[in-house]
Protein backbone atom coordinates (compact mmCIF):
# COMPACT_ATOMS: atom_id res chain seq x y z
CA UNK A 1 -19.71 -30.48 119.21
CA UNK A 2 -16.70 -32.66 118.29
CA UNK A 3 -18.20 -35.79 120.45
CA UNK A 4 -21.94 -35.20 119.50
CA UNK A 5 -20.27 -35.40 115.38
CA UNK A 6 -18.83 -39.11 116.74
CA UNK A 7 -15.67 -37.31 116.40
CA UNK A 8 -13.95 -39.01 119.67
CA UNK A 9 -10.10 -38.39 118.96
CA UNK A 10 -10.76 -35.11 117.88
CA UNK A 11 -12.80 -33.99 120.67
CA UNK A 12 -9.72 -35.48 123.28
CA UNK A 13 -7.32 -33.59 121.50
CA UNK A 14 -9.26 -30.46 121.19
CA UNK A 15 -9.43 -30.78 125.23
CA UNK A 16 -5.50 -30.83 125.31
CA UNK A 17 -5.58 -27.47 124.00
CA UNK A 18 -5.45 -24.64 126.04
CA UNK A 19 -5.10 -21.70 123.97
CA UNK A 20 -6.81 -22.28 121.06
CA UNK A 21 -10.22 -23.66 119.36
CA UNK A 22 -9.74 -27.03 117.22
CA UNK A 23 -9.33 -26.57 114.14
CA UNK A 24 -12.04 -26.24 111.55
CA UNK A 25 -10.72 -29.33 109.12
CA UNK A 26 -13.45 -29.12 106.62
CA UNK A 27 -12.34 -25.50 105.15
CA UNK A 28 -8.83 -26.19 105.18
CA UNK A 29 -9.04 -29.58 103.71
CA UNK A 30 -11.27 -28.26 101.16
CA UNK A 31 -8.13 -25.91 100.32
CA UNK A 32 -5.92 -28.11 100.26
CA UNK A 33 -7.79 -30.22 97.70
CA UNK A 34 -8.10 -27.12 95.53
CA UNK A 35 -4.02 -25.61 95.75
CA UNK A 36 -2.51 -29.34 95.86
CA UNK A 37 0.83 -27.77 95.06
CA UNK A 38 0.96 -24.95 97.21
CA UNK A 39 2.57 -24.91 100.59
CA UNK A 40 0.92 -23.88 104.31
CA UNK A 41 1.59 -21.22 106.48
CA UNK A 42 0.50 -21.50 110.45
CA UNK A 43 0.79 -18.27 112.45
CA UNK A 44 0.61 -18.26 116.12
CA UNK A 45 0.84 -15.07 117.76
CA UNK A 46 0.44 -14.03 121.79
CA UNK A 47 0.51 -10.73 123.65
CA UNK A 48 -3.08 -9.66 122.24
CA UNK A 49 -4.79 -12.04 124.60
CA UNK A 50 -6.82 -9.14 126.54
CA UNK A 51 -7.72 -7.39 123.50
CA UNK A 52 -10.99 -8.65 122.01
CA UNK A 53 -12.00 -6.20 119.27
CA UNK A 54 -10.04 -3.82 117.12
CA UNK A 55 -11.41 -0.91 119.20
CA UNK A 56 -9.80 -2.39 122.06
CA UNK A 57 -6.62 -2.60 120.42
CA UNK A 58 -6.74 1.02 119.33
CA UNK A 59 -7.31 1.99 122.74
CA UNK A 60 -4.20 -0.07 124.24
CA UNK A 61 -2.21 1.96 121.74
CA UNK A 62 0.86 1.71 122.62
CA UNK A 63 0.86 -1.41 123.62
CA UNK A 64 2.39 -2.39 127.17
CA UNK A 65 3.45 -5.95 126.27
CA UNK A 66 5.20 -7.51 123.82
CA UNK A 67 3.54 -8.97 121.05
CA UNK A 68 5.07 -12.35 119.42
CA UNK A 69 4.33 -13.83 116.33
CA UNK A 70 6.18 -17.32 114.95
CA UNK A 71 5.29 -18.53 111.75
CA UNK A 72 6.15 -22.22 110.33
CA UNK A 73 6.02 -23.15 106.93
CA UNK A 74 5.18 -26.05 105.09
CA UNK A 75 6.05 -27.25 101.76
CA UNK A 76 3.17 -28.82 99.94
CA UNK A 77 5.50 -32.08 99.54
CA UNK A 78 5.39 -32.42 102.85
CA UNK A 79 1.46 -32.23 103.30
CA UNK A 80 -0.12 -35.72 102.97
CA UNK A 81 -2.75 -37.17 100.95
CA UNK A 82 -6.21 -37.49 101.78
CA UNK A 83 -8.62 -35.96 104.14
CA UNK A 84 -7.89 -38.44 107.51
CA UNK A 85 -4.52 -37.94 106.96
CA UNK A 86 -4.66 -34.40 106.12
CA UNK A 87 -7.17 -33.83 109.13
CA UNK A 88 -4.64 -35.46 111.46
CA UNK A 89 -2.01 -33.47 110.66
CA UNK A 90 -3.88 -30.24 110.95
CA UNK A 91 -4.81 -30.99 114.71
CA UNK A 92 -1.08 -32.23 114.94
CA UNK A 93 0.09 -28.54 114.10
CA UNK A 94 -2.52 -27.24 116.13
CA UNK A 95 -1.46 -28.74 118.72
CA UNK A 96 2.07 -27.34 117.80
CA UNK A 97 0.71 -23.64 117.96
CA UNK A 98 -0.99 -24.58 121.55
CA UNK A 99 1.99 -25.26 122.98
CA UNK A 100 4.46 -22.83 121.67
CA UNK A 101 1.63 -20.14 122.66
CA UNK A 102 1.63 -21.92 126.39
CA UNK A 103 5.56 -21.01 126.12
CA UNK A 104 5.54 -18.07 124.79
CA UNK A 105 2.62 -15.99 126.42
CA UNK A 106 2.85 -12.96 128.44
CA UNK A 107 1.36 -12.45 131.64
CA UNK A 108 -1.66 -11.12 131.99
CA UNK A 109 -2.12 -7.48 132.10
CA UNK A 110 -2.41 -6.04 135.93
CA UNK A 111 -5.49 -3.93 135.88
CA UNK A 112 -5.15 -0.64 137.61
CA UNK A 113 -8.26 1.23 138.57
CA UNK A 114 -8.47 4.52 136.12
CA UNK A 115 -7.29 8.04 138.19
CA UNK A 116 -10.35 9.73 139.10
């Protein structure tokens, strides 16, 4: 979608990631515009790879993995001004939650066959 936009850049660092979609720029910058004086908060979280609906997760109850969470915070001085800017940054920190999620992943669960 990113390269059919024209969106080049975006589209080669979108394939960098691993572990997560792009972001979705036009929300967040939309946001940002709006709360220009309040800061960001990006939370990354592994260990609930294999669960893909909130019935699953009920069923893994309790869970047999670890579940990590890391959360950075970002002062709104610290955001920059205007949209290109602001959209680089936001697949900058993407990037940053790709990679800490590559480090910090568990391995996947080994399925057993269920006792008859």
């Amino acid at each position: 979608k990113l390269r059919k936009k024209g969106l080049h850049d975006e589209a080669e660092q979108a394939e960098r990631m691993h572990h997560v979609l792009p972001p979705y720029t036009g929300g967040a910058i939309a946001a940002l515009s709006t709360a220009k004086e309040a800061d960001v908060i990006f939370v990354a979280h592994t260990g609930l790879e294999d669960l893909s609906a909130l019935s699953a997760l009920w069923r893994s109850v309790p869970l047999e993995r670890p579940v990590q969470v890391r959360y950075w915070r970002v002062q709104f001085t610290d955001i920059p001004v205007g949209s290109e800017e602001q959209n680089d940054w936001l697949y900058d920190w993407w990037e940053r939650v790709d990679e800490w999620i590559g480090l910090n992943r568990s391995p996947a669960r080994v399925q057993t066959p269920a006792s008859p």
